[in-house]
Protein backbone atom coordinates (compact mmCIF):
# COMPACT_ATOMS: atom_id res chain seq x y z
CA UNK A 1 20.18 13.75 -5.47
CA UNK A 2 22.59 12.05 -7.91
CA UNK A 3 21.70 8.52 -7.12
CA UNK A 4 20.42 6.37 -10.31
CA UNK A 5 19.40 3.05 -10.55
CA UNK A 6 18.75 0.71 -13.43
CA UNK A 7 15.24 0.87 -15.04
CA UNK A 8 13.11 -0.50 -18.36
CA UNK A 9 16.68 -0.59 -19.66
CA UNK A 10 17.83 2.18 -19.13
CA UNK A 11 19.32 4.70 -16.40
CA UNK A 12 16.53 7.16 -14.81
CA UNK A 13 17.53 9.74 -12.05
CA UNK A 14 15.89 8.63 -8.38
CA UNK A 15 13.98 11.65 -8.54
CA UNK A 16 12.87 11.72 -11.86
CA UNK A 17 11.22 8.24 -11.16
CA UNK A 18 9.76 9.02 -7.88
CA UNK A 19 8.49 11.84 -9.59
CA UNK A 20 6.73 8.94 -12.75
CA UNK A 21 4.73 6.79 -10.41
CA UNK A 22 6.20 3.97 -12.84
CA UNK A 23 4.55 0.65 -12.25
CA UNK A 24 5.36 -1.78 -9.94
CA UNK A 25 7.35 -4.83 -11.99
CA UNK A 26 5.14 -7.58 -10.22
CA UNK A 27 6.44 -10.85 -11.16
CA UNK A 28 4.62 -12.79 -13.61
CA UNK A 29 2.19 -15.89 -11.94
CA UNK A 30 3.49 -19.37 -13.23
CA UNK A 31 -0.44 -19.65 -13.57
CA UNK A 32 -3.54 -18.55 -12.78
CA UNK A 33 -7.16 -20.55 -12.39
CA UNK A 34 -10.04 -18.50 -12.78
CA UNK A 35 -13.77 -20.53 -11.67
CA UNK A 36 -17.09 -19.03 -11.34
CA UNK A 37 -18.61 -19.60 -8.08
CA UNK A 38 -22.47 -20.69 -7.24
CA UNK A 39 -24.21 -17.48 -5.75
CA UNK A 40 -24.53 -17.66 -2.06
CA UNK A 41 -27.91 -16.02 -0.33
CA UNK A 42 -25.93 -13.33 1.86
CA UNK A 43 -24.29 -11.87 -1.76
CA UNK A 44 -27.91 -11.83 -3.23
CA UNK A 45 -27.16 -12.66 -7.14
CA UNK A 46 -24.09 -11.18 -7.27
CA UNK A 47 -21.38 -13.08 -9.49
CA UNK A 48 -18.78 -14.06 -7.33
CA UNK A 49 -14.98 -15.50 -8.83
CA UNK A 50 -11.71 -17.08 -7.50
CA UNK A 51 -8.89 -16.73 -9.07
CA UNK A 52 -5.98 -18.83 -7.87
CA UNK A 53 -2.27 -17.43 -8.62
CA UNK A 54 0.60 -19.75 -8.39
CA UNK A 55 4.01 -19.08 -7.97
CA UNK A 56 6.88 -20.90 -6.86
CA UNK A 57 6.63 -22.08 -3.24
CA UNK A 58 3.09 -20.46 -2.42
CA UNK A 59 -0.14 -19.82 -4.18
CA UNK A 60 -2.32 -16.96 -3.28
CA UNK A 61 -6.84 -17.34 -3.54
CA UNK A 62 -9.05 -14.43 -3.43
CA UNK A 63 -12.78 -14.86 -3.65
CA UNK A 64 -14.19 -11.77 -4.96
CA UNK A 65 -18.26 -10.86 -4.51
CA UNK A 66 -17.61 -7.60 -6.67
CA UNK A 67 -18.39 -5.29 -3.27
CA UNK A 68 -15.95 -3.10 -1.59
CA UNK A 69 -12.70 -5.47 -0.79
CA UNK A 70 -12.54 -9.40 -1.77
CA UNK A 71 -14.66 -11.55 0.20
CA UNK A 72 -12.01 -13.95 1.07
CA UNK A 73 -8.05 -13.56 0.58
CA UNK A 74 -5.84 -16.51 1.82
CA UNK A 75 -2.29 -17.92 0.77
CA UNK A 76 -1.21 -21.36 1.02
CA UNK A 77 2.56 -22.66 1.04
CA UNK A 78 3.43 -25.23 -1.17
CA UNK A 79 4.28 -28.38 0.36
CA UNK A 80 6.71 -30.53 -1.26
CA UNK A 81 5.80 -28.56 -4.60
CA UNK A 82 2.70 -30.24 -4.52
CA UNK A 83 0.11 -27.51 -5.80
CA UNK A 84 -2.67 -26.83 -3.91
CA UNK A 85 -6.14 -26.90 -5.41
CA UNK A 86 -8.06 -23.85 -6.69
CA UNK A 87 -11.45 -24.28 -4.75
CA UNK A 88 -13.61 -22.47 -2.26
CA UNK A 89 -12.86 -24.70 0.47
CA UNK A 90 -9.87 -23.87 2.47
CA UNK A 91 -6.89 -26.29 1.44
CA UNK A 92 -4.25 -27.98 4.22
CA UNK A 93 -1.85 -25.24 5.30
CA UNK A 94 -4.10 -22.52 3.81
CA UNK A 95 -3.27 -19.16 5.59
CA UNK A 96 -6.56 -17.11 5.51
CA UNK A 97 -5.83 -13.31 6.02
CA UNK A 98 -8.26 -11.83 8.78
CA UNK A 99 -10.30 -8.94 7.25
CA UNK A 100 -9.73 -6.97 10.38
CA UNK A 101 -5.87 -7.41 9.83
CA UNK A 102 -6.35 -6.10 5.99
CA UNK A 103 -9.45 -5.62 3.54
CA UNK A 104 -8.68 -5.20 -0.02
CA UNK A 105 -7.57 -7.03 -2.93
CA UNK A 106 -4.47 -9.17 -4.41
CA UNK A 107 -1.92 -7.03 -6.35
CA UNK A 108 0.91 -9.39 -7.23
CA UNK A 109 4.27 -10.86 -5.77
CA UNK A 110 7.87 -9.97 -5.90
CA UNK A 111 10.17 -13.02 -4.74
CA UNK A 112 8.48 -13.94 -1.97
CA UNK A 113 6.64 -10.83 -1.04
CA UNK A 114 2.79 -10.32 -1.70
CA UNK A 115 1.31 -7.07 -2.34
CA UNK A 116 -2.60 -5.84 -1.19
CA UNK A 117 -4.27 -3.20 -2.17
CA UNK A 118 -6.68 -1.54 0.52
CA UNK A 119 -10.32 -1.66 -0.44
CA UNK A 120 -10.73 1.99 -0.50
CA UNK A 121 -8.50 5.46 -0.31
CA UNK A 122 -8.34 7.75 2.58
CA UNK A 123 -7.01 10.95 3.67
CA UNK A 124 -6.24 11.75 0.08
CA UNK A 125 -4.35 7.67 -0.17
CA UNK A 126 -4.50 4.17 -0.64
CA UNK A 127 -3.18 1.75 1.65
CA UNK A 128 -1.26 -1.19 0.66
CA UNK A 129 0.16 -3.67 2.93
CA UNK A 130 2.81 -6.83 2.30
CA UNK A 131 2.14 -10.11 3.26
CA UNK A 132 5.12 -13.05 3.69
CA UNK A 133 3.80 -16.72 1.91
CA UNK A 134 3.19 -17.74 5.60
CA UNK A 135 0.23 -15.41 5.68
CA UNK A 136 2.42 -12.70 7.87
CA UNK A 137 1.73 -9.40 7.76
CA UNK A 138 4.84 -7.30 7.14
CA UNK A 139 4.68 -4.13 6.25
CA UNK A 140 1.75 -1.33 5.53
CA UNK A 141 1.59 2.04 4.23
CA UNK A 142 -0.23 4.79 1.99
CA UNK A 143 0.43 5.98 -1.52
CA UNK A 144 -0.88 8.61 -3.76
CA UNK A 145 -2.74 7.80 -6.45
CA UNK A 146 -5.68 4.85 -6.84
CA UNK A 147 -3.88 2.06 -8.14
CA UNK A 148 -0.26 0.81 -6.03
CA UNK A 149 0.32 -1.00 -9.50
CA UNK A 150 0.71 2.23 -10.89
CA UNK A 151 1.88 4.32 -7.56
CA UNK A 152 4.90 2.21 -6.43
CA UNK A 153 8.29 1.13 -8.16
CA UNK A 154 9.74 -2.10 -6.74
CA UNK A 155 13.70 -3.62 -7.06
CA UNK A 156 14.50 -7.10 -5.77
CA UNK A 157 18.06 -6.68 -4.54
CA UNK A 158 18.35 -10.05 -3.93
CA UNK A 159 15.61 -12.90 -3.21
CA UNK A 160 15.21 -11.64 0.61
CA UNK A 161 15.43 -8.15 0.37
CA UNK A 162 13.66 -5.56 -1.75
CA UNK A 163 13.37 -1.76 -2.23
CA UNK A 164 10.18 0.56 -3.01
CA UNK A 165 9.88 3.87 -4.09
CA UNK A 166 6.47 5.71 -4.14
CA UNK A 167 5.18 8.86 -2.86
CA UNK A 168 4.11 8.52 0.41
CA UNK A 169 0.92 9.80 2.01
CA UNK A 170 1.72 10.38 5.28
CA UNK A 171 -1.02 11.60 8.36
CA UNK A 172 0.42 13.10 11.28
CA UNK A 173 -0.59 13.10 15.09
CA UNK A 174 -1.15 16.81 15.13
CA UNK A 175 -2.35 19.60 13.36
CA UNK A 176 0.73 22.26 11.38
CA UNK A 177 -2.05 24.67 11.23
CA UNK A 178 -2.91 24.70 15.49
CA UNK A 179 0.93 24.76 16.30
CA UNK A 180 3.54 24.42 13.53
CA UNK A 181 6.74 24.46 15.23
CA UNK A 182 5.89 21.76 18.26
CA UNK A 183 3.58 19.30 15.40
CA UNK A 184 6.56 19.70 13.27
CA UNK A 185 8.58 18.36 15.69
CA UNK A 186 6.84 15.63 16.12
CA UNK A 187 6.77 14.80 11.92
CA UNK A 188 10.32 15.40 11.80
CA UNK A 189 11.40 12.21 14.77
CA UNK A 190 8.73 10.30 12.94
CA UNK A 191 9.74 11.07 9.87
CA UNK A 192 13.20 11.76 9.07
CA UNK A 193 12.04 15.16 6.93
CA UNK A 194 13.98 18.19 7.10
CA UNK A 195 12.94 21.78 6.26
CA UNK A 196 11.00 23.56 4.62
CA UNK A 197 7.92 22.98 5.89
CA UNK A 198 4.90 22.64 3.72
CA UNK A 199 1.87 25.34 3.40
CA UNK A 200 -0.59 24.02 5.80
CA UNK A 201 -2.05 27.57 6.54
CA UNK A 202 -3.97 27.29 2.86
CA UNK A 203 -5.48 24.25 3.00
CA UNK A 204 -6.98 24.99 6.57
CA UNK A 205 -8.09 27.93 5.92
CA UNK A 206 -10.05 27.14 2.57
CA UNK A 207 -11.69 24.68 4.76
CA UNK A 208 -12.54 27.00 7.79
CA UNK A 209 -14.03 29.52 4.96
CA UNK A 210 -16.43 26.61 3.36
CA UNK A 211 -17.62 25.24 7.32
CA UNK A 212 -17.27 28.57 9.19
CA UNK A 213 -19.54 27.39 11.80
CA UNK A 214 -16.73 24.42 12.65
CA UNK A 215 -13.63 26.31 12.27
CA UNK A 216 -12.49 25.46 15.59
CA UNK A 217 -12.50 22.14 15.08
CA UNK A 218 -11.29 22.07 12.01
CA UNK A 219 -7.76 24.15 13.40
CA UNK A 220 -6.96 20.90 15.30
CA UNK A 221 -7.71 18.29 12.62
CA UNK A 222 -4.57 16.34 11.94
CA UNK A 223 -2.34 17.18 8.99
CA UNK A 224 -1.49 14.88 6.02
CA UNK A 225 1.92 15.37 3.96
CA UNK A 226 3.03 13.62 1.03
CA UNK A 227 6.74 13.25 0.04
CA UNK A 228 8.89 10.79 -1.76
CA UNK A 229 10.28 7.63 0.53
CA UNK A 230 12.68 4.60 -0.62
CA UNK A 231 11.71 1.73 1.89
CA UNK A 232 14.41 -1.56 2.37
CA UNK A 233 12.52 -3.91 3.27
CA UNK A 234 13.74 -7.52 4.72
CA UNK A 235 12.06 -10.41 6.37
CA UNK A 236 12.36 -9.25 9.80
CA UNK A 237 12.76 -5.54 9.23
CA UNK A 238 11.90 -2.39 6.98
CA UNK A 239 14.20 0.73 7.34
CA UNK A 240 12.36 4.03 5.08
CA UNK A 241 14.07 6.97 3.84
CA UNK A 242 12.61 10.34 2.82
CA UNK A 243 13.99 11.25 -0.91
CA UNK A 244 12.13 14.88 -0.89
CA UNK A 245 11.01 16.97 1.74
CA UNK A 246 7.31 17.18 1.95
CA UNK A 247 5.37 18.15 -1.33
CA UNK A 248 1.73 19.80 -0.18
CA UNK A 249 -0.49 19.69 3.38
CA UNK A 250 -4.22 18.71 3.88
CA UNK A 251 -6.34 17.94 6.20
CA UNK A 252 -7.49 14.41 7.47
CA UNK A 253 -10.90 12.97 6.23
């Protein structure tokens, strides 16, 4: 692939970067409030913090109980560029995010998209979703590695659109291993990947040799592929591209 882009002031081939897992640029907070909060009885003693980050035109809360995921995330739009308050108690216009719609933690912001982290890997990823400043949730995926700030590369193209590149972890609705050619199918309208297609056969196997007794079951487990993407994403729409065809195969958790 010849395409190159501008990066830490310099040029960097596509690949090479997708290759880096160079951090994402998150903008910088115009500021951040950090209070201790009193211990409530269903935390026990634990110490639990909100941190307030403000940015221009929204300001994102996240109440954190130190357990898996925050215990609170919410976003509130800035209303005549009056600030809102940094307190526990929900603010006018405060957008609280739904744990069943996403669990995890506050990243940072590019323009006017807000990155979260999921509150745990799986299948060998982490999830990460994008959130609009009216609480909207835009776009989700999964990335190698444990950290998106250190998985995903972002570039504002302009202050609606933006482009990532990371390496995505992708799990398929069908097992390579129980019937290659029709499950690759399937990945390939999904995914836009192209030949070759990745060993499967070792991964499976290794695991059929360590469980004998479920090797049946484990022949039809779903497959997981990772492979580099470059997602455009807009208000209204995403459009992803593979940049590699896909890198290794394993099984689903």
């Amino acid at each position: 692939m010849n395409k190159i882009m501008p990066l830490l002031g310099g040029l960097l081939p596509l690949t090479c970067m997708a290759e880096e897992y160079l951090p994402v640029n998150f903008d910088k907070p115009l500021r951040t409030i950090g209070v201790t909060l009193p211990a409530q009885e269903a935390y026990g003693d634990a110490r639990r913090d909100l941190t307030c980050f403000y940015y221009a035109g929204f300001m994102v809360k996240q109440i954190d109980s130190h357990e898996k995921g925050a215990e609170q995330l919410a976003i509130a739009q800035l209303a005549s560029n009056r600030e809102p308050p940094c307190e526990e108690n929900p603010t006018e216009g405060e957008k609280i995010i739904n744990w069943r719609n996403w669990s995890g933690w506050f990243k940072g912001a590019k323009g006017d998209y807000l990155f979260f982290e999921d509150d745990d890997g799986r299948n060998g990823g982490l999830g990460f979703a994008i959130f609009n400043p009216a609480g909207k949730k835009i776009f989700e995926d999964s990335t190698g590695g444990d950290d998106i700030g250190t998985a995903i590369y972002v570039d504002q193209l302009d202050q609606r659109k933006i482009v990532l590149y990371y390496r995505r972890v992708y799990l398929a609705p069908c097992s390579l291993f129980a019937d290659e050619k029709a499950c690759w199918e399937q990945i390939a309208q999904q995914t836009g990947l192209s030949e070759p297609i990745p060993d499967c056969k070792t991964a499976y196997e290794e695991e059929q040799r360590t469980t004998p007794g479920y090797a049946k079951a484990i022949k039809t487990l779903r497959s997981i592929i990772d492979y580099n993407v470059e997602v455009v994403i807009e208000p209204s729409n995403s459009k992803m591209s593979p940049l590699s065809a896909g890198k290794s195969c394993w099984l689903e958790d």
